[in-house]
Protein backbone atom coordinates (compact mmCIF):
# COMPACT_ATOMS: atom_id res chain seq x y z
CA UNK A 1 31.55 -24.76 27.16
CA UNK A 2 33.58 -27.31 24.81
CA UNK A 3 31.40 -30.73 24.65
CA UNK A 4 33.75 -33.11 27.10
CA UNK A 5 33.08 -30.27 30.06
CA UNK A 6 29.37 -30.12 29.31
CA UNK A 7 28.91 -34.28 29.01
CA UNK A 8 30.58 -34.02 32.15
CA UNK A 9 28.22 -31.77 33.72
CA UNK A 10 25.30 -33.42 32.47
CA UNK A 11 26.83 -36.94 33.70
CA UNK A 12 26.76 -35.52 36.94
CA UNK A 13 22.92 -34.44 37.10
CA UNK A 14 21.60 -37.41 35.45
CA UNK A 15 23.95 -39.90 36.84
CA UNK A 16 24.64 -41.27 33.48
CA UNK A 17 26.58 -44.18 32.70
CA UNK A 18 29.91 -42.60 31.42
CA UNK A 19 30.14 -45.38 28.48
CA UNK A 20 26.77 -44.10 27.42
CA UNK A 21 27.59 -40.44 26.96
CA UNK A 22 27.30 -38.71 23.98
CA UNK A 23 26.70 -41.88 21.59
CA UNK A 24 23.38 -44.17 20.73
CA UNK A 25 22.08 -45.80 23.66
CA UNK A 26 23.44 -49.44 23.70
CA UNK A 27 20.34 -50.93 22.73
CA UNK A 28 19.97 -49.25 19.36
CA UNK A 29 24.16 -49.71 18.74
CA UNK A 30 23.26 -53.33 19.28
CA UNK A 31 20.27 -53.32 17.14
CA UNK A 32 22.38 -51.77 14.33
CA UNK A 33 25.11 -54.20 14.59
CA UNK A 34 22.45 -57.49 15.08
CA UNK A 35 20.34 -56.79 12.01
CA UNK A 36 23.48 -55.45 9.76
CA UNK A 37 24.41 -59.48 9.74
CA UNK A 38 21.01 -60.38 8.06
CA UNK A 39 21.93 -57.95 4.98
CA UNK A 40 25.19 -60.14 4.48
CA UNK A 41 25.80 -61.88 1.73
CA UNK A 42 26.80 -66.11 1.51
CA UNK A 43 30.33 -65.37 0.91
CA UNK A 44 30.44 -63.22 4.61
CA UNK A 45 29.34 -65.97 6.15
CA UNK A 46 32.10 -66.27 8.66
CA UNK A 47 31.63 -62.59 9.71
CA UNK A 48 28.02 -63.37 9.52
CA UNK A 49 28.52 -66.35 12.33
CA UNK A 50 29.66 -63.81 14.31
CA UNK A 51 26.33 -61.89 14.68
CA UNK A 52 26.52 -62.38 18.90
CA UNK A 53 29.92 -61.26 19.35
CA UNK A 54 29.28 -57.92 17.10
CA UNK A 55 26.13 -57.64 18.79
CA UNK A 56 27.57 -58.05 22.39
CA UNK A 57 30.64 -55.78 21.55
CA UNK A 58 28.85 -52.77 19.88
CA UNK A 59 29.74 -50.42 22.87
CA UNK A 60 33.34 -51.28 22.93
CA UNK A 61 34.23 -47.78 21.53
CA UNK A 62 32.36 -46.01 24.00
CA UNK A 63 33.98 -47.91 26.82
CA UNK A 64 37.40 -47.32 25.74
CA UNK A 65 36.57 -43.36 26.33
CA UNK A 66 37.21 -43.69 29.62
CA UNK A 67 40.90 -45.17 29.21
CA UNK A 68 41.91 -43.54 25.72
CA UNK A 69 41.29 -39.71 25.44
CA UNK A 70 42.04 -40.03 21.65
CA UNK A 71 38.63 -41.95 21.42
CA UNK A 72 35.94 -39.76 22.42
CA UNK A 73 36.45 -37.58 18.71
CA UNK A 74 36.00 -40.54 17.00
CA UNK A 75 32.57 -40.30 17.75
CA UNK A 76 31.06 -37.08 15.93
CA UNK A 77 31.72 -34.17 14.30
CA UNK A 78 30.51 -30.49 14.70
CA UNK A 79 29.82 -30.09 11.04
CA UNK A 80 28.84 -25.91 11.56
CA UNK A 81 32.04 -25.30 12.79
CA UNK A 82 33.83 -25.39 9.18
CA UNK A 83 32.95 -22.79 7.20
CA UNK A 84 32.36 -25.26 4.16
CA UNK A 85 31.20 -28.29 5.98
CA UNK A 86 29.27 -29.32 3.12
CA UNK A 87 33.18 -29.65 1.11
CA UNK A 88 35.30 -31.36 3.85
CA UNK A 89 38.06 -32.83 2.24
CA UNK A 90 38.61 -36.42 2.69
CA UNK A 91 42.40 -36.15 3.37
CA UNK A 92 42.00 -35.02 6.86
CA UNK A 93 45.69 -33.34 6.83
CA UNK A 94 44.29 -30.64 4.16
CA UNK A 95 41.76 -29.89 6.91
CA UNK A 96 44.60 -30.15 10.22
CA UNK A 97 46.38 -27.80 7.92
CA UNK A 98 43.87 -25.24 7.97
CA UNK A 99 42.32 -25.42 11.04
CA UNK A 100 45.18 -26.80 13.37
CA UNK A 101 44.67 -30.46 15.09
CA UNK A 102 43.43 -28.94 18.41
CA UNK A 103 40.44 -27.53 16.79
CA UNK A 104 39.75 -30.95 14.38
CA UNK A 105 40.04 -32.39 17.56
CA UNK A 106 37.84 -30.62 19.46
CA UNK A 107 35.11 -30.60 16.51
CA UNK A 108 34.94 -34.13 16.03
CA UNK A 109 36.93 -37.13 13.29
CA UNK A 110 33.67 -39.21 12.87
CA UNK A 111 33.81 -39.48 8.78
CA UNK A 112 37.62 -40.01 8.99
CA UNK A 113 36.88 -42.16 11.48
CA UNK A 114 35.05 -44.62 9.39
CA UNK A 115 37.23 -44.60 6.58
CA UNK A 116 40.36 -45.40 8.93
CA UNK A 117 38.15 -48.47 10.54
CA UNK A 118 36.98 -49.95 7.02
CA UNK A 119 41.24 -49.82 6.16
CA UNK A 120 41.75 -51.45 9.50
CA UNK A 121 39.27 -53.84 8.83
CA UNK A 122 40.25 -54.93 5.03
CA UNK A 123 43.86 -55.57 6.14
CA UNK A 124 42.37 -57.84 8.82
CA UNK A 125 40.42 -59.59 6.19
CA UNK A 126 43.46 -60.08 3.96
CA UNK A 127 45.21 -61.49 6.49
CA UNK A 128 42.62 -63.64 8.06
CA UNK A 129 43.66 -62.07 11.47
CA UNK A 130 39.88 -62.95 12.46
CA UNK A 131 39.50 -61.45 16.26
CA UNK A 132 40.69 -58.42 15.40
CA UNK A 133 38.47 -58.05 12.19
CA UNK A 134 35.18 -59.22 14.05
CA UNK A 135 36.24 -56.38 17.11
CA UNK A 136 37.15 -53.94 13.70
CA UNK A 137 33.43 -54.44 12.28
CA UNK A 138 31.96 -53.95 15.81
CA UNK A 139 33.82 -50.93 16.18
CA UNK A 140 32.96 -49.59 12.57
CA UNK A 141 29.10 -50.41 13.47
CA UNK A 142 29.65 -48.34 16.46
CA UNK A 143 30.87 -45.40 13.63
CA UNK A 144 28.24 -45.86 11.66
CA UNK A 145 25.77 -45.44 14.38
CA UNK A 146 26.85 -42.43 15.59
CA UNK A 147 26.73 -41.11 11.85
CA UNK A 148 23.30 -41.88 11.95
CA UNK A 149 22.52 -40.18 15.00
CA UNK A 150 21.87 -36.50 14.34
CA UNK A 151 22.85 -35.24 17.24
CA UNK A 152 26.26 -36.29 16.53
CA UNK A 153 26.59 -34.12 13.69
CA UNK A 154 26.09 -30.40 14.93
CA UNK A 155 27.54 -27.92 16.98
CA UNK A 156 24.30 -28.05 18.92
CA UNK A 157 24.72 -31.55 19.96
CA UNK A 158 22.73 -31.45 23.32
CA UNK A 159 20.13 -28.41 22.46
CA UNK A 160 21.75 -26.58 24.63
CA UNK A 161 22.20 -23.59 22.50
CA UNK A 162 18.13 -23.38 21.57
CA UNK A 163 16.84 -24.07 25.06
CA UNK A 164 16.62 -28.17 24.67
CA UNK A 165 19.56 -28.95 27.07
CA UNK A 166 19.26 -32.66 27.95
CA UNK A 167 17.53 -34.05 24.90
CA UNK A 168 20.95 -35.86 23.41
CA UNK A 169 20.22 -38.33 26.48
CA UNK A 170 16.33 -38.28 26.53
CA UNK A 171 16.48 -38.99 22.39
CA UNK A 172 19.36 -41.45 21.88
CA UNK A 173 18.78 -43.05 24.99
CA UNK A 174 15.98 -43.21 27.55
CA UNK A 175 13.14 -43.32 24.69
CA UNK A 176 14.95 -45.80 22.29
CA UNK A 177 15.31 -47.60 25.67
CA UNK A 178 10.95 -47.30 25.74
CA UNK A 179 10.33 -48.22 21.90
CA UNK A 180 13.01 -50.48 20.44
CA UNK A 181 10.73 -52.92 20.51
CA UNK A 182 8.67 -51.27 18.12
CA UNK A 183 11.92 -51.10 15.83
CA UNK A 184 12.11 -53.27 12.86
CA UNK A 185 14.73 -54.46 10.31
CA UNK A 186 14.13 -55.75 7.34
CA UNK A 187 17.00 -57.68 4.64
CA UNK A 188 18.62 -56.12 1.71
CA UNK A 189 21.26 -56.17 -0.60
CA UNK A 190 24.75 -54.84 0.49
CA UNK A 191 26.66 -52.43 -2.28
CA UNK A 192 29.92 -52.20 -3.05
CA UNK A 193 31.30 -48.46 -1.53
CA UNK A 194 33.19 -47.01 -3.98
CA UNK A 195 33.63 -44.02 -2.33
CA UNK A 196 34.08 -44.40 1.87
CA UNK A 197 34.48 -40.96 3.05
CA UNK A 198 32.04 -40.19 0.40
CA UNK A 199 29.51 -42.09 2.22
CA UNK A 200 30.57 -40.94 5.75
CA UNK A 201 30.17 -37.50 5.04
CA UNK A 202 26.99 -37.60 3.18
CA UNK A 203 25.39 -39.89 6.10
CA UNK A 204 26.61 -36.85 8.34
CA UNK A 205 25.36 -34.11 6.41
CA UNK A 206 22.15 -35.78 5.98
CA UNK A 207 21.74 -35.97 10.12
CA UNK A 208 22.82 -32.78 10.51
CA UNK A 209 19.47 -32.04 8.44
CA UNK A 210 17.50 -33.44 10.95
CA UNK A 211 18.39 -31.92 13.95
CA UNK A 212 15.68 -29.16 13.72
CA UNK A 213 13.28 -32.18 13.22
CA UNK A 214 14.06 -33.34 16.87
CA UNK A 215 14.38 -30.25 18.57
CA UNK A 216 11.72 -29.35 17.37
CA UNK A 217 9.71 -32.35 18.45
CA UNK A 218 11.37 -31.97 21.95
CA UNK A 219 8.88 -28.93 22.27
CA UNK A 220 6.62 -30.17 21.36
CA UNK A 221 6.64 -33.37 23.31
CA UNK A 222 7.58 -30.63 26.14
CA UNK A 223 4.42 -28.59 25.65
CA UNK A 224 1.76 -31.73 24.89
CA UNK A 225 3.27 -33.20 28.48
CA UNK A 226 3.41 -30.08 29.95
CA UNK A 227 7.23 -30.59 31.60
CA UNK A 228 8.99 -27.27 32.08
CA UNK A 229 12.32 -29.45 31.22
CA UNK A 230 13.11 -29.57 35.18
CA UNK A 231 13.79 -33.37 36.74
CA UNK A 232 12.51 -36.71 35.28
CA UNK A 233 10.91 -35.80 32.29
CA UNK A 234 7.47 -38.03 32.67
CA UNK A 235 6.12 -40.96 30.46
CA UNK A 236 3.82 -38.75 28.77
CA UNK A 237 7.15 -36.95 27.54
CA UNK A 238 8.50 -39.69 25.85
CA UNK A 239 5.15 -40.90 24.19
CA UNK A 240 4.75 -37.37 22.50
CA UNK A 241 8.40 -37.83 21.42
CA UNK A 242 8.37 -40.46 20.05
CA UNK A 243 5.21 -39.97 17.88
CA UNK A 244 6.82 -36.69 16.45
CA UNK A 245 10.61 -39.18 16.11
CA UNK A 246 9.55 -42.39 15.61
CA UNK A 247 9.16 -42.61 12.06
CA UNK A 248 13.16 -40.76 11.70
CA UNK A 249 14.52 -43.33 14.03
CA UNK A 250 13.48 -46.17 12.15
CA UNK A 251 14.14 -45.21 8.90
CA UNK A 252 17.92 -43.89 9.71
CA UNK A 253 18.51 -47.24 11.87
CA UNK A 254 17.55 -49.48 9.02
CA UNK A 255 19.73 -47.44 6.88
CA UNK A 256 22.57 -47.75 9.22
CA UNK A 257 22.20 -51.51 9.04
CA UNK A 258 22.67 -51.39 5.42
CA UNK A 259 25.26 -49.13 5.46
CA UNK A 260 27.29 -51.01 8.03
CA UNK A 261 27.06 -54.58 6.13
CA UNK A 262 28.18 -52.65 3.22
CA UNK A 263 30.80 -51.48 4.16
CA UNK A 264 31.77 -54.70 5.79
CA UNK A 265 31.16 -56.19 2.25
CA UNK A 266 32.89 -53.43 0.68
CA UNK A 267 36.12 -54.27 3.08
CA UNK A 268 35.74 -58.22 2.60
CA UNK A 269 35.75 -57.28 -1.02
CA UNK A 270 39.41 -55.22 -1.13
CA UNK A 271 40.70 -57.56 0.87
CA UNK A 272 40.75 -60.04 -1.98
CA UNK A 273 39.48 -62.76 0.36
CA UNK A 274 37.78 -64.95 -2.06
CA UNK A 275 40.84 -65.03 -4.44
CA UNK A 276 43.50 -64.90 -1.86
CA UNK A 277 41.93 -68.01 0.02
CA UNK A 278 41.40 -70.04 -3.80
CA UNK A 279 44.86 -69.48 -4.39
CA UNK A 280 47.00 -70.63 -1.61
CA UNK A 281 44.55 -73.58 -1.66
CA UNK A 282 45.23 -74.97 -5.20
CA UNK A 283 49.40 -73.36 -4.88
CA UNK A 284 50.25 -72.20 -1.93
CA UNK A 285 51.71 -68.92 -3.38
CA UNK A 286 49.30 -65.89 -4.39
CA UNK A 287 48.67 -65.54 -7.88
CA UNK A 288 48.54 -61.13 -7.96
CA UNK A 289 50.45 -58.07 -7.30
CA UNK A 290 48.75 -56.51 -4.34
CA UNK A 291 49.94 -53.48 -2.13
CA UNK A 292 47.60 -53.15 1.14
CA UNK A 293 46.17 -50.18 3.32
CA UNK A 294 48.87 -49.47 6.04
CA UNK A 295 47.79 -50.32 9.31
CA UNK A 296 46.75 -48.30 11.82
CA UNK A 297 46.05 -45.45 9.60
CA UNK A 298 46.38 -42.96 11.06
CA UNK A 299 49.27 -43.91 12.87
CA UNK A 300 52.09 -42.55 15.36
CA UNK A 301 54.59 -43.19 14.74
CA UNK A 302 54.84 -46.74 13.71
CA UNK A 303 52.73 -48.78 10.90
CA UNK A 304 52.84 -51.92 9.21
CA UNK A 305 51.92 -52.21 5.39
CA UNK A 306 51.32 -55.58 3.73
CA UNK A 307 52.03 -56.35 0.32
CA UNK A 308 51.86 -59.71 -2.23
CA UNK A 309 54.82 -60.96 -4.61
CA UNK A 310 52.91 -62.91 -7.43
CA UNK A 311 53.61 -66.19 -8.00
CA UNK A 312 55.27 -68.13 -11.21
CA UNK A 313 52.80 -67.43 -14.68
CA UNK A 314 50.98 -64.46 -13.16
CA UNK A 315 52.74 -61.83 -15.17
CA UNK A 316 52.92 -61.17 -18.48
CA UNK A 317 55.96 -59.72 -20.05
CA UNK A 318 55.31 -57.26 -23.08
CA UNK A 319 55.80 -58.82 -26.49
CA UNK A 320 58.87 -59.74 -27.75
CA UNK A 321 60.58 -59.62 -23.86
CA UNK A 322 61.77 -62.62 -21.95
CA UNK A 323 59.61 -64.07 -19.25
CA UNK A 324 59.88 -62.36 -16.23
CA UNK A 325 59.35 -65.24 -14.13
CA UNK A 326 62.99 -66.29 -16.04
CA UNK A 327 64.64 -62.92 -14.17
CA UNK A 328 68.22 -63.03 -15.88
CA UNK A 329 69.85 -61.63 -12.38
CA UNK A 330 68.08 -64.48 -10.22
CA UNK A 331 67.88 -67.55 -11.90
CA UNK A 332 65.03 -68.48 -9.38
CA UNK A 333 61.89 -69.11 -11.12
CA UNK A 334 59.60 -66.44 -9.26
CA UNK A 335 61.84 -64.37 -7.88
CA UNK A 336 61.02 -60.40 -8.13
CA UNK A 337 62.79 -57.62 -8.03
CA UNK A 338 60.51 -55.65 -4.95
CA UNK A 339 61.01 -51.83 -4.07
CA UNK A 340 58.78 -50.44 -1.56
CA UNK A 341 59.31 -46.85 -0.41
CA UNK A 342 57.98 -43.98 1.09
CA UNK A 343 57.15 -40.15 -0.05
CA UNK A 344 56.02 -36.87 0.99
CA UNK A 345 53.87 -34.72 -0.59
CA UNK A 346 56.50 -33.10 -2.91
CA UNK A 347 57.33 -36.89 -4.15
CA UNK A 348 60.75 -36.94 -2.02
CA UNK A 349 61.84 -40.33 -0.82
CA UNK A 350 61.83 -39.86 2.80
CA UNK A 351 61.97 -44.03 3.86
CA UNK A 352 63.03 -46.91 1.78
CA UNK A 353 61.57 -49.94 3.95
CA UNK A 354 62.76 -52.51 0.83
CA UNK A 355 64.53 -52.92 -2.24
CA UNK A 356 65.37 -56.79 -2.53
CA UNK A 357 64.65 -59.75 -4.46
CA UNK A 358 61.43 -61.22 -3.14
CA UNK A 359 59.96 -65.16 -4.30
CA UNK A 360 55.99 -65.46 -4.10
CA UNK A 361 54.21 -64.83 -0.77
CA UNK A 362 52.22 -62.58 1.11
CA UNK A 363 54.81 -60.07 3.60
CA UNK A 364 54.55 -57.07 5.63
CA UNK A 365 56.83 -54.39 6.46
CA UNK A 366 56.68 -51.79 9.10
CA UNK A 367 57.33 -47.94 8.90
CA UNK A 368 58.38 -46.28 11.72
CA UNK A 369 58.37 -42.28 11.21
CA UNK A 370 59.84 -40.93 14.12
CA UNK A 371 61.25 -37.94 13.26
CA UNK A 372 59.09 -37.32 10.51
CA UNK A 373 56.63 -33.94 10.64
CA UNK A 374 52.28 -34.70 10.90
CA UNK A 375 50.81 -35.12 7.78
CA UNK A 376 49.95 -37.25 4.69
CA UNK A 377 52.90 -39.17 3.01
CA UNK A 378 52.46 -42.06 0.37
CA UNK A 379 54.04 -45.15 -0.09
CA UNK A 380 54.88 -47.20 -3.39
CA UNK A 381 55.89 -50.90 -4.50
CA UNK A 382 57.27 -51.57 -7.39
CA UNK A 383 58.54 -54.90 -8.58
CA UNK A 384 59.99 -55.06 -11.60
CA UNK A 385 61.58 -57.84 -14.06
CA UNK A 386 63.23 -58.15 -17.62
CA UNK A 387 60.87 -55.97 -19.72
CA UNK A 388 58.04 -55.63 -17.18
CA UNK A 389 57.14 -53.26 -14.22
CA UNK A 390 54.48 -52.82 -12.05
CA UNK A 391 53.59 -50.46 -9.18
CA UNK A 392 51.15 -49.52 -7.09
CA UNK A 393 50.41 -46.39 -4.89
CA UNK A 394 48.74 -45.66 -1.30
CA UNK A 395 48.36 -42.77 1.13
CA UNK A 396 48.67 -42.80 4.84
CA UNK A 397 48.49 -40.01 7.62
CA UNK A 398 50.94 -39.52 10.43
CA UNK A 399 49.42 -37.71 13.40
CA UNK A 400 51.07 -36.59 16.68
């Protein structure tokens, strides 16, 4: 039975709330997204003001299931279904290609996911486009969560292949509801994420080595209670789960905290937010060459992609060259020489969205690939002047 038909047959006997299906309860998504704000640093301090809003919103992305049936993958991934799950590729197209999109559909984009919501989020940042970056790091908590939940991350999500049908709900759900008052979070240090999908997937490989730990204490909590598993499982249940769970839960919801206001760090950092907001105070014009993440990524089938023309002094022409903010074809102080294209895999020019002089600023430009096959394409700047040159490179995915 594929997962969507089975949540919706266990909806039905346990009259769930549908925006609670298949995800953390909402009190531990808004525990994860409360406490992730103490771990911020001084220089988040906006986002950190924010701490109600991403509390209040943590369930966003399970209520937009209801209305967007591209959602509900977003929200695990069936890690024993790929035969090297252990190797997943972080350019999802390599793995489309392989296994076709119905069946990387069907077994779950959570560690993509992530990586798409922390690009999202850093062109937010560099924008200062504030309500949708606070809604962006809600949503990316929500991610995060459901990384950390290990019944996200196996084929088995509901037990219901080893005789512990239900327990997705009774874990995630009614006993967090019972103990997350005996939850606690304590503050640390965010780190910079070099490596995004990196983390995703090791998060998501490390829950799916839990899973036995929770079945496991499902009968056993089954057994000590003695509940065959039929109707309201009884208080006596729960207390025997959560003494065999208890200690997991806490530890992998304090590292989700952590995680999350890392990565939230990690996006506030690529955004160049500090610099960029220095700069146009003291000038008014950025002082570096920046290309952006497109945005969305993934996308279909349009996408906008930001990019900054540096300002007058910030490049430095090779020795013995003129100065390339004297450009001998535009006597305008400043004014670059700005290419910004778009490739496919075999390095073919497929788009050329600008090729123009361009004075200092901050600009975006948008892509529109209709017409264009699924799959991973990449798009370059260059600017260049009288005995200078500078690029810069970035991938993107185009899904139908």
């Amino acid at each position: 039975m594929a997962r969507r038909e089975y949540g919706v047959l266990l909806l039905a006997i346990t009259v769930l709330a549908a925006a609670e299906a298949w995800s953390w309860g909402s009190l531990a998504h808004r525990f994860i997204n409360q406490n992730a704000a103490q771990h911020l640093p001084s220089a988040l301090s906006q986002l950190a003001a924010q701490q109600t809003f991403l509390t209040n919103h943590a369930t966003d992305a399970d209520s937009r299931k209801s209305s967007d049936p591209s959602e509900e993958p977003k929200h695990y991934i069936d890690l024993e279904s790929y035969a090297d799950f252990r190797h997943l590729p972080a350019d999802m197209s390599v793995v489309i290609a392989q296994y076709g999109w119905s069946s990387v559909e069907s077994y779950g984009i959570l560690p993509w996911t992530i990586v798409t919501t922390v690009d999202s989020l850093t062109v937010q940042f560099s924008r200062a486009d504030w309500s949708k970056a606070y809604q962006s790091a809600a949503d990316l908590g929500h991610y995060i969560g459901d990384a950390y939940q290990p019944l996200h991350c196996t084929v088995n999500y509901d037990g219901q292949l080893t005789g512990n049908g239900g327990i997705h709900w009774r874990y995630e759900t009614s006993m967090i509801g019972q103990y997350i008052s005996s939850l606690s979070d304590h503050p640390d240090s965010v780190r910079y994420v070099n490596d995004v999908y990196g983390l995703a997937l090791s998060v998501a490989l490390h829950s799916n080595t839990c899973v036995d730990s929770i079945l496991q204490a499902d009968n056993v909590a089954r057994t000590a209670s003695g509940w065959n598993g039929s109707g309201i499982a009884p208080q006596s249940y729960y207390a025997a789960l959560w003494a065999r769970t208890g200690r997991l839960t806490q530890e992998v919801l304090q590292d989700a905290t952590h995680d999350l206001a890392s990565l939230w760090y990690t996006a506030w950092v690529n955004a160049g937010m500090t610099e960029v907001a220095e700069t146009q105070e003291l000038s008014g014009t950025p002082s570096s060459f920046c290309l952006q993440q497109n945005y969305p990524n993934p996308f279909n089938p349009v996408t906008t992609i930001g990019y900054r023309v540096p300002g007058v002094g910030s490049l430095n022409p090779r020795p013995g060259t003129q100065n390339p903010d004297l450009d001998t074809r535009n006597p305008q102080p400043g004014t670059r020489s700005v290419k910004l294209a778009v490739y496919d895999l075999l390095g073919r020019e497929v788009a050329v969205l600008l090729n123009e002089l361009r004075g200092p600023g901050n600009y975006t430009a948008q892509f529109d690939a209709s017409g264009l096959a699924s799959g991973t394409y990449f798009y370059r700047m260059q600017i260049t002047g009288d005995g200078y040159s500078l690029s810069e490179t970035k991938r993107m995915m185009l899904v139908r």
